[in-house]
C-alpha atoms as a PDB file:
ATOM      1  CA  UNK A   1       0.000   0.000   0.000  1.00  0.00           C
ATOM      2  CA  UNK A   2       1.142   3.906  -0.857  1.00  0.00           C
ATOM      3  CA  UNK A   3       2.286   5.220   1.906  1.00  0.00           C
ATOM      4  CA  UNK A   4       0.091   8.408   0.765  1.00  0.00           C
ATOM      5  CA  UNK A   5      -2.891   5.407   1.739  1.00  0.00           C
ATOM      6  CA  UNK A   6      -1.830   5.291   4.559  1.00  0.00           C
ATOM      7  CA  UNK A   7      -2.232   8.870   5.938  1.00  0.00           C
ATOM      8  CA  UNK A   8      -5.783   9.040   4.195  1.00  0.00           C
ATOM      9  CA  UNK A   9      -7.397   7.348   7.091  1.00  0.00           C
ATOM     10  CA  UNK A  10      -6.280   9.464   9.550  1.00  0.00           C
ATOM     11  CA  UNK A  11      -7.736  12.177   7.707  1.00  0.00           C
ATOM     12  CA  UNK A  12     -10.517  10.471   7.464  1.00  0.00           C
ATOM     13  CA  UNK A  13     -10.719  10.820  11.374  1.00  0.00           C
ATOM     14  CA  UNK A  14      -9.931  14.504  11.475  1.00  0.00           C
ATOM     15  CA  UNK A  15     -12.787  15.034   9.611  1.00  0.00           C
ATOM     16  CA  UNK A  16     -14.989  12.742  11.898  1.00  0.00           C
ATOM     17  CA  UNK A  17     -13.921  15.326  14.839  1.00  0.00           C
ATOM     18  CA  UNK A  18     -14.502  18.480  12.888  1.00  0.00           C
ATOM     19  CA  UNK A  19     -18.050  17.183  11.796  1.00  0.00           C
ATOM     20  CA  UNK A  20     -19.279  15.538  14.834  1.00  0.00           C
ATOM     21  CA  UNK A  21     -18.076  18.719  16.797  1.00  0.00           C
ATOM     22  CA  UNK A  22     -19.720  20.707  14.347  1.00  0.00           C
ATOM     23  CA  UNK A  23     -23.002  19.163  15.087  1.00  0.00           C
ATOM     24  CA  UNK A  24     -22.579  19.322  19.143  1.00  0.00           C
ATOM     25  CA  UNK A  25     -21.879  22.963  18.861  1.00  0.00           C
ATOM     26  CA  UNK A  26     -25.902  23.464  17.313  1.00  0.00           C
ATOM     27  CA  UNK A  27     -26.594  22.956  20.863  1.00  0.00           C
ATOM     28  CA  UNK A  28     -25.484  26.103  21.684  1.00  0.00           C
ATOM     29  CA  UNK A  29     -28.585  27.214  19.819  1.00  0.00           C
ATOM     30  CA  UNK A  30     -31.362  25.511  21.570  1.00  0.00           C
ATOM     31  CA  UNK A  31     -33.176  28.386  24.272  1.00  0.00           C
ATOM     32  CA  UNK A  32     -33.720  24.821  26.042  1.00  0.00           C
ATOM     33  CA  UNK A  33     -30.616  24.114  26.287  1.00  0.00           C
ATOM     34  CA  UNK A  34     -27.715  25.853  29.183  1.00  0.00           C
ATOM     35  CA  UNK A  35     -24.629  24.854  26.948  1.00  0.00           C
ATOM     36  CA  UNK A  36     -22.626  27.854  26.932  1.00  0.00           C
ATOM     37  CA  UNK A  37     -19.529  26.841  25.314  1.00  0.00           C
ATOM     38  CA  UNK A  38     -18.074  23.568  23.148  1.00  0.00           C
ATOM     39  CA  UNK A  39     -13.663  23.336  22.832  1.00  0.00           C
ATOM     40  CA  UNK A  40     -12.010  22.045  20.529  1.00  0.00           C
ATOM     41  CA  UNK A  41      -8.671  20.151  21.279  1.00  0.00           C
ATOM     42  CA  UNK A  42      -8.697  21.633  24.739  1.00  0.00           C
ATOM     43  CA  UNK A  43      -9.841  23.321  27.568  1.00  0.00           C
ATOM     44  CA  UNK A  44     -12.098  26.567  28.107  1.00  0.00           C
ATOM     45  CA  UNK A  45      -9.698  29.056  29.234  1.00  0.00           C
ATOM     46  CA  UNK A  46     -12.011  30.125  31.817  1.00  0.00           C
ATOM     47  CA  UNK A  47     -12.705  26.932  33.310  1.00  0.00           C
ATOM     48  CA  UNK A  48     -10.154  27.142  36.209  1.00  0.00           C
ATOM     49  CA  UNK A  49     -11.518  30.614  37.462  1.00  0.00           C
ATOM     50  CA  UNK A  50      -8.881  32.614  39.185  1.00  0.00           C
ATOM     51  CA  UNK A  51      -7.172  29.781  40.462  1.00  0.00           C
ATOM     52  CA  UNK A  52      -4.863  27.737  38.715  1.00  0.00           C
ATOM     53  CA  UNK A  53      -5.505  25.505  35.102  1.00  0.00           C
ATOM     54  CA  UNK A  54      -5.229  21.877  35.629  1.00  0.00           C
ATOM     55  CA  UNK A  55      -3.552  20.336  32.569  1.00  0.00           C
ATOM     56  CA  UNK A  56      -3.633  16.536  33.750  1.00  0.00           C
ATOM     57  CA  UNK A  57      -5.525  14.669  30.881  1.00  0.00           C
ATOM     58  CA  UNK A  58      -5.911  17.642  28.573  1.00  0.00           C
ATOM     59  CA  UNK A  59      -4.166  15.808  25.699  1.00  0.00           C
ATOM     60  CA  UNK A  60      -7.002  13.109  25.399  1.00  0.00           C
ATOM     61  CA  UNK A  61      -9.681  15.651  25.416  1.00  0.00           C
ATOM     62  CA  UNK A  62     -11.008  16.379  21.635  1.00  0.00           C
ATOM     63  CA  UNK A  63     -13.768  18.294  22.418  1.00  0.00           C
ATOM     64  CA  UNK A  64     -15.515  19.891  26.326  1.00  0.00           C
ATOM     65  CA  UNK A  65     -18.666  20.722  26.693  1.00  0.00           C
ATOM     66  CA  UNK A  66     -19.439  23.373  29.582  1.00  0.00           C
ATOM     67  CA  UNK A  67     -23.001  23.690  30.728  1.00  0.00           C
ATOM     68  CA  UNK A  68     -24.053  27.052  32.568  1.00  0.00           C
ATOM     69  CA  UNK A  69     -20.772  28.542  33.067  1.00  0.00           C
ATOM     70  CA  UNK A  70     -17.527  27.563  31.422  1.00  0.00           C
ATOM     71  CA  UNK A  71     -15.928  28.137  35.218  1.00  0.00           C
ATOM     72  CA  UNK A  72     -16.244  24.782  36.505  1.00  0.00           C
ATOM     73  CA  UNK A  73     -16.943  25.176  39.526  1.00  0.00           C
ATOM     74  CA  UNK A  74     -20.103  27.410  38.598  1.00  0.00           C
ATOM     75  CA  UNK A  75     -20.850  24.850  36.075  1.00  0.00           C
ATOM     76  CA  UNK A  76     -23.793  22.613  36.212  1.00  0.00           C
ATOM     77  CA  UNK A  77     -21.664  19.805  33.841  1.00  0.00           C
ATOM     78  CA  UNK A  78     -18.567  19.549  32.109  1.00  0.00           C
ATOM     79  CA  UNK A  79     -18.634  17.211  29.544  1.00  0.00           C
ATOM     80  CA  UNK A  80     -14.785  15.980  28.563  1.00  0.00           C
ATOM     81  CA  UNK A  81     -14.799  13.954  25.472  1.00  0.00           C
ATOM     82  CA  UNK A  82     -12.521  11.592  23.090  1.00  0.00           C
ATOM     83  CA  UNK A  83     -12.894  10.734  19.006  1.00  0.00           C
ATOM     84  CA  UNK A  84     -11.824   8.018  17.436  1.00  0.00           C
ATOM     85  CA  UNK A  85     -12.653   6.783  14.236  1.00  0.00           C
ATOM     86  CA  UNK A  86     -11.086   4.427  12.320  1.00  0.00           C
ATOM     87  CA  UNK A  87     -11.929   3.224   8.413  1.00  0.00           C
ATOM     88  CA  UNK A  88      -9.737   0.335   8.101  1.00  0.00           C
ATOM     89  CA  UNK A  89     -11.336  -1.118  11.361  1.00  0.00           C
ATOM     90  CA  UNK A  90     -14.512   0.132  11.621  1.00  0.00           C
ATOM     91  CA  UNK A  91     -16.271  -3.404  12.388  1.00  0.00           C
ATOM     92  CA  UNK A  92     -13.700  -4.092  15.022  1.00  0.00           C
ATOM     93  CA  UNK A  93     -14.673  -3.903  18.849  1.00  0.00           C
ATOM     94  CA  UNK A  94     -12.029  -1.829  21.034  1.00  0.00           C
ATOM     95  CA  UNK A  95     -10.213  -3.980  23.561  1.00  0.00           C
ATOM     96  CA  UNK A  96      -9.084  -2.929  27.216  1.00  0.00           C
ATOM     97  CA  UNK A  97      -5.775  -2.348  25.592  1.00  0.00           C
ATOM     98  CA  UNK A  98      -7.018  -0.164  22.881  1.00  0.00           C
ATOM     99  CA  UNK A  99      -8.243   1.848  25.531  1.00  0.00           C
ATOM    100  CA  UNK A 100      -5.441   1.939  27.842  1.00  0.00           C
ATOM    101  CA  UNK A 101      -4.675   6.128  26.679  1.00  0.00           C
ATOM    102  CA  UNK A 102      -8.416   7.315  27.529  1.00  0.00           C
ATOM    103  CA  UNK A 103      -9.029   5.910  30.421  1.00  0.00           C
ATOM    104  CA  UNK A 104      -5.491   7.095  31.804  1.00  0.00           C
ATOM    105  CA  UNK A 105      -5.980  10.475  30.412  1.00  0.00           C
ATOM    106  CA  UNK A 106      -9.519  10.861  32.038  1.00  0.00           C
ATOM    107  CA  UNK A 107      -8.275   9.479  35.191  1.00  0.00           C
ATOM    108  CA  UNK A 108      -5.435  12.052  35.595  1.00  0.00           C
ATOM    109  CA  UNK A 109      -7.943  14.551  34.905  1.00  0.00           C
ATOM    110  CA  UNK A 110     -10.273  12.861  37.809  1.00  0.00           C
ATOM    111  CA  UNK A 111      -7.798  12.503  40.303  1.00  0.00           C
ATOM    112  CA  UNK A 112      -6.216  16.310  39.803  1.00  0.00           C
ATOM    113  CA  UNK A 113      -9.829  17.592  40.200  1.00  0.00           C
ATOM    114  CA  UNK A 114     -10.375  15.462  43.048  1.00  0.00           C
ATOM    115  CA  UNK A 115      -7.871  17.987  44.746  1.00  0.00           C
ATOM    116  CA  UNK A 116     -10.188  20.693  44.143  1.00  0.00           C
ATOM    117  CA  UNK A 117     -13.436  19.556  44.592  1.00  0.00           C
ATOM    118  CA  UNK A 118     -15.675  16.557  46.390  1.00  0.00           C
ATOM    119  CA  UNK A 119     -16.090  13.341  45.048  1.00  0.00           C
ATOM    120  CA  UNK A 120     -19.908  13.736  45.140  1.00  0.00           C
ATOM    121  CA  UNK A 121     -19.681  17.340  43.429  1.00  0.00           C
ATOM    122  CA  UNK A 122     -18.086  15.797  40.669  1.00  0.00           C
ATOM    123  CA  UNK A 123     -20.227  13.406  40.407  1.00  0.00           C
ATOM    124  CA  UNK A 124     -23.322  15.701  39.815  1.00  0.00           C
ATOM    125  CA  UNK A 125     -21.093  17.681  37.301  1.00  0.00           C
ATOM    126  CA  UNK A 126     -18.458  15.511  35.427  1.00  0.00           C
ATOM    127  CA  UNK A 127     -18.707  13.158  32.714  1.00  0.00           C
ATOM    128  CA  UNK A 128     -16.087  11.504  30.724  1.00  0.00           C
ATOM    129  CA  UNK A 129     -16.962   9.711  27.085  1.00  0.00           C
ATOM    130  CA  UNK A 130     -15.154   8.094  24.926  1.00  0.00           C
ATOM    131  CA  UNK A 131     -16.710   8.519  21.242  1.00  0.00           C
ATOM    132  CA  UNK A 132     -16.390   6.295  18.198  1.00  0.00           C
ATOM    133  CA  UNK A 133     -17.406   4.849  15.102  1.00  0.00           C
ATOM    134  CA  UNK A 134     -16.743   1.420  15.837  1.00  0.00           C
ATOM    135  CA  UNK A 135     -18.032  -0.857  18.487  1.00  0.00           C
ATOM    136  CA  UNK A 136     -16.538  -1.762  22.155  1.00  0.00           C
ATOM    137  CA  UNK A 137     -15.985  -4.553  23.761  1.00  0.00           C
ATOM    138  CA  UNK A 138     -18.288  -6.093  25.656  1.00  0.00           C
ATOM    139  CA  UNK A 139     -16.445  -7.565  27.910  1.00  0.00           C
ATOM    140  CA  UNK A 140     -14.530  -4.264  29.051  1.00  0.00           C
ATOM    141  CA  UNK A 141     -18.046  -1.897  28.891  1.00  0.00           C
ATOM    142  CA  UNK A 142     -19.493  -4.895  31.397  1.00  0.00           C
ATOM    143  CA  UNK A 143     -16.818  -4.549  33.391  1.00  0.00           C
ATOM    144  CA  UNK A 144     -16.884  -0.694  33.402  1.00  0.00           C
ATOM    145  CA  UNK A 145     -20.387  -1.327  34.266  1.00  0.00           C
ATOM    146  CA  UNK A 146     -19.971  -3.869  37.000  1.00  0.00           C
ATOM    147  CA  UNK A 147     -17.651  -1.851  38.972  1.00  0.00           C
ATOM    148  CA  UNK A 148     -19.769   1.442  38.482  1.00  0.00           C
ATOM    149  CA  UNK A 149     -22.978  -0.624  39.812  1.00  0.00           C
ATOM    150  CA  UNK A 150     -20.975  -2.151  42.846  1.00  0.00           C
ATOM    151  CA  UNK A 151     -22.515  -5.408  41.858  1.00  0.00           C
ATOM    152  CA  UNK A 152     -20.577  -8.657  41.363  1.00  0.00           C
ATOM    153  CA  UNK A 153     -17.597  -8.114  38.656  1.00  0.00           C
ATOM    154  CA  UNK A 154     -18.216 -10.824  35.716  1.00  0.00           C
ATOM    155  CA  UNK A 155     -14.680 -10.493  33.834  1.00  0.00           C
ATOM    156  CA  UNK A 156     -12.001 -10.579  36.983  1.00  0.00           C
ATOM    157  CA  UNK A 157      -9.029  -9.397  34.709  1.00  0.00           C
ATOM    158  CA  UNK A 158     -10.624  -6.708  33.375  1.00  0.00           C
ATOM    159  CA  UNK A 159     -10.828  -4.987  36.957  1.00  0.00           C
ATOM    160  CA  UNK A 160      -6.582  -5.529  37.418  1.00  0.00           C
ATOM    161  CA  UNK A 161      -6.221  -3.867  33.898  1.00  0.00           C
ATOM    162  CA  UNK A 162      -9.069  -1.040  35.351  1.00  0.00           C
ATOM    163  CA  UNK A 163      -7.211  -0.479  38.582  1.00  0.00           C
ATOM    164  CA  UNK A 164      -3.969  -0.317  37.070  1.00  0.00           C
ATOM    165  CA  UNK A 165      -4.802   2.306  33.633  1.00  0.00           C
ATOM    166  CA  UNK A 166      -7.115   4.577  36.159  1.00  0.00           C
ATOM    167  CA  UNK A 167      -4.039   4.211  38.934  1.00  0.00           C
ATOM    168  CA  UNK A 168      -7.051   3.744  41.707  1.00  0.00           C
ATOM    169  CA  UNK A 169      -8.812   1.200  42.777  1.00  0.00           C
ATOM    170  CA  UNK A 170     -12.154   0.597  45.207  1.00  0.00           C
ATOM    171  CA  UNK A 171     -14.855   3.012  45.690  1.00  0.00           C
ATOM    172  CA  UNK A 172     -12.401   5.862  43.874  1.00  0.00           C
ATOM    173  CA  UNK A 173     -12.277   3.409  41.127  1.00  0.00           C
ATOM    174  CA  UNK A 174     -16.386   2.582  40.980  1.00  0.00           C
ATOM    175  CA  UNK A 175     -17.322   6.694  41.206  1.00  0.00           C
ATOM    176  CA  UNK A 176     -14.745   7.058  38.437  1.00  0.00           C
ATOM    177  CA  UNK A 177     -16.590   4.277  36.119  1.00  0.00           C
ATOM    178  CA  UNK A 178     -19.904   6.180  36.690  1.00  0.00           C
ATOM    179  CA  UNK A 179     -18.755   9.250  34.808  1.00  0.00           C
ATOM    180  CA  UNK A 180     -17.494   7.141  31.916  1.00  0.00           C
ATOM    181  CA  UNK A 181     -19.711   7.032  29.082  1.00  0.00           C
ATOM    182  CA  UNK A 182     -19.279   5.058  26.129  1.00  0.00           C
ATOM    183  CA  UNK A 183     -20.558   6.476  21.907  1.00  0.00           C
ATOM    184  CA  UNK A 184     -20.029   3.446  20.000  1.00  0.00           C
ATOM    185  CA  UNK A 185     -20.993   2.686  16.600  1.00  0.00           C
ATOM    186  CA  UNK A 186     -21.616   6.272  15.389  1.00  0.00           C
ATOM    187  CA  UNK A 187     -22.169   7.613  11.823  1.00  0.00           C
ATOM    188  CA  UNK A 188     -18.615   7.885   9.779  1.00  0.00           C
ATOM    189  CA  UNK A 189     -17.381  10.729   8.630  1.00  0.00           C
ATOM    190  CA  UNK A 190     -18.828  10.901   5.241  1.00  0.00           C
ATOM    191  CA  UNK A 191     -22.281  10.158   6.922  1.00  0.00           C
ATOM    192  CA  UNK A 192     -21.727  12.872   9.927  1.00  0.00           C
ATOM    193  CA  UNK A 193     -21.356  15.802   6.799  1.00  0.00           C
ATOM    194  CA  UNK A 194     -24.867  14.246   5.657  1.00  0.00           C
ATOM    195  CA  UNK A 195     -26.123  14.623   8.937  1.00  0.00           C
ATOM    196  CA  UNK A 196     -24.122  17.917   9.455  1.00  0.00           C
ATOM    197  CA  UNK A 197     -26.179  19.489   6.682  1.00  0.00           C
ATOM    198  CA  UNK A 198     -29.533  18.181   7.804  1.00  0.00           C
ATOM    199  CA  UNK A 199     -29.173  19.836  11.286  1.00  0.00           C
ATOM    200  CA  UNK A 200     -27.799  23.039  10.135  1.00  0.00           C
ATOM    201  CA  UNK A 201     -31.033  23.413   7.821  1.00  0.00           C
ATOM    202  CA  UNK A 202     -33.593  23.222  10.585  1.00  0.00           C
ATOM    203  CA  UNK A 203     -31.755  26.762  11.768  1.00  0.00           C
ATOM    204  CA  UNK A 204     -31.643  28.471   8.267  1.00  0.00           C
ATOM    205  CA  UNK A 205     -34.534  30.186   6.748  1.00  0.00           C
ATOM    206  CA  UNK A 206     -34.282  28.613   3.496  1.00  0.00           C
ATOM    207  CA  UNK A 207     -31.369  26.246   1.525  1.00  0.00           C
ATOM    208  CA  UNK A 208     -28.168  27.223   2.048  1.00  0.00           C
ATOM    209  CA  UNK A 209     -24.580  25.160   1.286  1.00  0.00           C
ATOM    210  CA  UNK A 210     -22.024  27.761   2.902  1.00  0.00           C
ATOM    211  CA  UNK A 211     -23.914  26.924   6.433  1.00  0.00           C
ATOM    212  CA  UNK A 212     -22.562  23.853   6.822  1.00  0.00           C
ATOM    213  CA  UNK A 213     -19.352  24.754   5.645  1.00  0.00           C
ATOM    214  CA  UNK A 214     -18.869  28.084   7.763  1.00  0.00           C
ATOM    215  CA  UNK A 215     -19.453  25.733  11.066  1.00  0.00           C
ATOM    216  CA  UNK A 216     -17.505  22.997  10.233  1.00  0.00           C
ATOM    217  CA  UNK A 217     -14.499  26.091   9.141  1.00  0.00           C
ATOM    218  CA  UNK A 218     -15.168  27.572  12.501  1.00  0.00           C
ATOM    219  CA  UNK A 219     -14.357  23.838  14.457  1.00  0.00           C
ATOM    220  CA  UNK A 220     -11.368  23.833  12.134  1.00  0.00           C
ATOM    221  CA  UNK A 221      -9.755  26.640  12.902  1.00  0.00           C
ATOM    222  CA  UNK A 222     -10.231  26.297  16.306  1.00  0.00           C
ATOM    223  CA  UNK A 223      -8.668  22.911  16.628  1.00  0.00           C
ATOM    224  CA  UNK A 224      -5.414  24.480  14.844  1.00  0.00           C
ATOM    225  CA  UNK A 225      -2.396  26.420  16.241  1.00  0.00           C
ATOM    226  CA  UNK A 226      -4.515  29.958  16.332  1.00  0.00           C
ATOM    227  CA  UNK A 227      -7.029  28.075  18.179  1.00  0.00           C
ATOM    228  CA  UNK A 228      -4.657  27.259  20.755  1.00  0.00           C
ATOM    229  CA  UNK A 229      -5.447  30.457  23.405  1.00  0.00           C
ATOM    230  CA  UNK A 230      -9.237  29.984  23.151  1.00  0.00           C
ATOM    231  CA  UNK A 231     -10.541  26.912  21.493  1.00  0.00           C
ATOM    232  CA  UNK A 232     -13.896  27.730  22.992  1.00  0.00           C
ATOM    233  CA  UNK A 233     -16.929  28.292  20.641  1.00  0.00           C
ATOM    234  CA  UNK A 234     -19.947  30.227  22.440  1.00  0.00           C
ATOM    235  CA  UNK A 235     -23.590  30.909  20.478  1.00  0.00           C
ATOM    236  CA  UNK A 236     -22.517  34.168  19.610  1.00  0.00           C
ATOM    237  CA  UNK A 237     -19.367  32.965  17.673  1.00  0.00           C
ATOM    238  CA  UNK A 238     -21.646  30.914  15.488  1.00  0.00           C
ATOM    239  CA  UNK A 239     -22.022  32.378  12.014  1.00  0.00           C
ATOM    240  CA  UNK A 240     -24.311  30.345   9.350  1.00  0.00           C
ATOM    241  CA  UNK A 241     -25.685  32.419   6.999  1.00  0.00           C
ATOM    242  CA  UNK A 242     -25.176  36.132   5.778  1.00  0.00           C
ATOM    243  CA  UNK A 243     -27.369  36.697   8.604  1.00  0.00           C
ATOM    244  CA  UNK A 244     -26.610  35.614  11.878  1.00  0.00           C
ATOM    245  CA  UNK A 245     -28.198  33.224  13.450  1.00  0.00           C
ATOM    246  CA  UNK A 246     -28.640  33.868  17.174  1.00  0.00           C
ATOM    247  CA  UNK A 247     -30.787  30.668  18.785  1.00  0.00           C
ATOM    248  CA  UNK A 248     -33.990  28.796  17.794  1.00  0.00           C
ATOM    249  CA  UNK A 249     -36.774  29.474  20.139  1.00  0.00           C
ATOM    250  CA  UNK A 250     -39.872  26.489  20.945  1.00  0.00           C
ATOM    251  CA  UNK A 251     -42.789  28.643  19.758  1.00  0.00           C
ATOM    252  CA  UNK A 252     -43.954  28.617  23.678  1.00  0.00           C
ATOM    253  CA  UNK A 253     -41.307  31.110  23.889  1.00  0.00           C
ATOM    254  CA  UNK A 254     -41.695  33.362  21.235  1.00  0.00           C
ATOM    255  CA  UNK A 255     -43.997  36.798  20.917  1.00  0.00           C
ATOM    256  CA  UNK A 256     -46.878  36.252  18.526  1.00  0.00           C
ATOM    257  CA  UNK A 257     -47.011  39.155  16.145  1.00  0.00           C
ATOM    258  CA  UNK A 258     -50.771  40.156  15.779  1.00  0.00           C
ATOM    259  CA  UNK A 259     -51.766  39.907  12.077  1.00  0.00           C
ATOM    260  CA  UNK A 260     -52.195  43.210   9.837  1.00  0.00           C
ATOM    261  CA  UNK A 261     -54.344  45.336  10.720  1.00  0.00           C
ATOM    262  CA  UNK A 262     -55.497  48.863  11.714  1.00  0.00           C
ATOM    263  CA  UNK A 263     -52.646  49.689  14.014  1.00  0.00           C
ATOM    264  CA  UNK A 264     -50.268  46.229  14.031  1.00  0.00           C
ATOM    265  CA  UNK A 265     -47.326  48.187  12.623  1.00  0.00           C
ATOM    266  CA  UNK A 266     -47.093  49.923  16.757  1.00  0.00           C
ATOM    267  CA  UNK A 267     -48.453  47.050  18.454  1.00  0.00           C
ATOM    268  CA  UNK A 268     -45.839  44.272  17.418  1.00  0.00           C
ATOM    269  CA  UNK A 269     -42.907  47.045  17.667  1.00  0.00           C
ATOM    270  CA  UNK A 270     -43.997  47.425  21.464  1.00  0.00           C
ATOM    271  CA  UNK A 271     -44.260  44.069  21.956  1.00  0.00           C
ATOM    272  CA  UNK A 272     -40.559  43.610  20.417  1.00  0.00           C
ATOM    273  CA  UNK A 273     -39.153  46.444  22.106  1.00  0.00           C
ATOM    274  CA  UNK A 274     -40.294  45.550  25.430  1.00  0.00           C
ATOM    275  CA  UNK A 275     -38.186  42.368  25.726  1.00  0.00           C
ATOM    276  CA  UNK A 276     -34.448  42.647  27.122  1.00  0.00           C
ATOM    277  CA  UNK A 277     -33.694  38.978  24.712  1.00  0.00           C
ATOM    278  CA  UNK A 278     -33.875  38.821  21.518  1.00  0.00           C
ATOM    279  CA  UNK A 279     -36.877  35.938  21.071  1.00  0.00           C
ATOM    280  CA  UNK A 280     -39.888  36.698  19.076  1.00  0.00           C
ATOM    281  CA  UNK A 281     -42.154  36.405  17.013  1.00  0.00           C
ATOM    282  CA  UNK A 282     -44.160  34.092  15.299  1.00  0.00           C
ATOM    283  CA  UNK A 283     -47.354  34.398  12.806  1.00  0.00           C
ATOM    284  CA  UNK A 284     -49.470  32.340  10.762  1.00  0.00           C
ATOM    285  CA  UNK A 285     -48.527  34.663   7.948  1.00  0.00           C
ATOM    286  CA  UNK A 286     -45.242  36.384   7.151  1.00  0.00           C
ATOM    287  CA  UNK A 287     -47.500  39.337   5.543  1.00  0.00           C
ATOM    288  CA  UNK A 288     -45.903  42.173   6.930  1.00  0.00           C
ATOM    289  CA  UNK A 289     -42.899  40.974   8.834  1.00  0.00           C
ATOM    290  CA  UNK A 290     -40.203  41.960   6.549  1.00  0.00           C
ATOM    291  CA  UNK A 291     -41.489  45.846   7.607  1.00  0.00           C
ATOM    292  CA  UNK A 292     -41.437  44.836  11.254  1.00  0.00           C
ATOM    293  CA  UNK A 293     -38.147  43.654  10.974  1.00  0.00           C
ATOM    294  CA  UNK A 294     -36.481  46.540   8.908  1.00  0.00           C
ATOM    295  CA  UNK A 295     -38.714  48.866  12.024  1.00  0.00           C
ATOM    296  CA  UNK A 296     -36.507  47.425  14.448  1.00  0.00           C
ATOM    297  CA  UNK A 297     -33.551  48.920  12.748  1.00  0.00           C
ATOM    298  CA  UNK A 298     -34.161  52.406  14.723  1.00  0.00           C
ATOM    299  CA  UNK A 299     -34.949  50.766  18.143  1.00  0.00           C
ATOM    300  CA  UNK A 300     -32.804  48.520  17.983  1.00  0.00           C
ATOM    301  CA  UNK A 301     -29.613  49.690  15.671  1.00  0.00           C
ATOM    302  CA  UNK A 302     -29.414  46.516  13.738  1.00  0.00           C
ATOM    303  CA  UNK A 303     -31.584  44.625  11.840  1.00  0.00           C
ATOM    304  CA  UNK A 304     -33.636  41.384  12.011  1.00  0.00           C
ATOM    305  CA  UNK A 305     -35.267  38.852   9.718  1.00  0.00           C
ATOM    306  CA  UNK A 306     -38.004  35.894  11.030  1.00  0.00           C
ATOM    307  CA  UNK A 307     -38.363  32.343   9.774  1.00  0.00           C
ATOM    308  CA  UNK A 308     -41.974  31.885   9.526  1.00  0.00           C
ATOM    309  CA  UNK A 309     -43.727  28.840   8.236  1.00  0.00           C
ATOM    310  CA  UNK A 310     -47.712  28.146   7.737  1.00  0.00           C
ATOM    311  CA  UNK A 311     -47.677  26.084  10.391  1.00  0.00           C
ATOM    312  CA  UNK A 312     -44.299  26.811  12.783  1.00  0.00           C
ATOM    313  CA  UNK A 313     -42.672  24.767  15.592  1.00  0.00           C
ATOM    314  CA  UNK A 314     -40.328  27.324  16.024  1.00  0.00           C
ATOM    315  CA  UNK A 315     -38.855  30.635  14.769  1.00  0.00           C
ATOM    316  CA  UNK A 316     -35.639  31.608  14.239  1.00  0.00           C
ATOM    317  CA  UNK A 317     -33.617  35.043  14.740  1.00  0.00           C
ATOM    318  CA  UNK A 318     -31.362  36.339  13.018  1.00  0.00           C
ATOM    319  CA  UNK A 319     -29.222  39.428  12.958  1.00  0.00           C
ATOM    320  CA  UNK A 320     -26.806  41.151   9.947  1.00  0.00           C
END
């Protein structure tokens, strides 16, 4: 085999991380959601507060995900997680030994935080997983299991090989299993751009290729050597369209725009005006809105456009 063959696989799983983080960072979208930032490759740089950054384990984290604050402790969860993908192997269950890497990386990380914070604080507000396209084990995820569960171990060996990759062993070692989560068997890489795609246009007001593209260039860039000081994406760093797109709002949430009529023109700019957020506004007719939204350039000093639909789930803001 070219030895150019053999490097294509591994690009193969770069683009696996850039597309799979691509679609975690739509989160960041959701008004249901409290993500407030995704890295890439890293760390938020504001995760250690004013005290000092722990580094343990950083090198097997791919992507964090940092849920109400990216300052851990005022976080509600940190989510540290691991890619792999592989095209030569896909159908090929990971083995303890495969393994060995994440689980050592993740347990640095543990024990270093375990310095800083409670056992049972961290277990309300860590989670490890490992994330790939091919399957695991069985034997190892039972054993993970077993020893998370407390209940009678059904693969001995596994446990030494446990105990000795985590370097802890007991009830350190059984909290430590039950922040491990395991992704297996997820969509390649050419099927993750598919999906990529799909998600992105439930957020767009009508077709649009670059979407896709910009998100999946914004993941990119972060995971490379400018990234490096910040590799944390937050909803307002997320640019989609010509327009940007701010979050998508559950229609409970939005202001209904009355339809036209003698006086609407005031009524819905009120309504707008009066709300400190951004969310609104939702109609069974876009008659009109495209006046509303140019309106708001005065009160507002920018300028907003509404996804509408006959019958919507959900509207959309966006801002130039």
């Amino acid at each position: 085999m070219a030895k150019t063959n053999l490097v294509r696989p591994s690009r193969d799983g770069d683009q696996f991380h850039y597309l799979w983080a691509a679609r975690r960072c739509l989160k960041l979208l959701s008004a249901t959601s409290d993500l407030v930032a995704v890295t890439i490759e890293g760390i938020s740089p504001e995760e250690a507060g004013s005290g000092a950054t722990i580094t343990a384990g950083e090198d097997v984290i791919d992507i964090a995900e940092y849920f109400g604050s990216e300052d851990f402790a005022d976080s509600r969860l940190v989510r540290y997680m691991q890619l792999k993908h592989s095209t030569l192997h896909a159908h090929e269950p990971w083995t303890a030994s495969g393994l060995e890497n994440s689980i050592k990386g993740f347990a640095e990380r543990y024990r270093e935080l375990l310095k800083t914070f409670p056992q049972d604080v961290l277990a309300r507000k860590l989670e490890f997983w490992f994330v790939t396209n091919r399957p695991i084990g069985k034997v190892f995820t039972e054993t993970v299991e077993d020893i998370a569960e407390g209940g009678t171990v059904r693969h001995i060996k596994e446990i030494e090989k446990l105990e000795r990759f985590a370097g802890i062993s007991g009830d350190a070692l059984a909290a430590f299993c039950r922040l491990i989560h395991f992704e297996a068997r997820q969509d390649d890489y050419w099927n993750q751009r598919n999906i990529l795609f799909q998600d992105v246009s439930g957020y767009l007001p009508d077709s649009d290729v670059y979407g896709p593209l910009k998100l999946k260039e914004l993941v990119t860039r972060k995971a490379l050597s400018e990234g490096e000081r910040n590799p944390s994406i937050t909803k307002m760093r997320l640019d989609l369209h010509p327009l940007r797109l701010f979050w998508k709002w559950p229609i409970s949430q939005c202001i209904r725009l009355s339809p036209p009529a003698q006086g609407w023109v005031g009524t819905n700019r009120k309504r707008v005006s009066e709300q400190r957020a951004l969310p609104f506004a939702h109609s069974d007719s876009s008659c009109g809105f495209g006046f509303i939204c140019q309106s708001l350039r005065s009160s507002r000093r920018t300028s907003f456009r509404v996804h509408t639909s006959p019958r919507p789930q959900s509207a959309a803001v966006y801002r130039n």
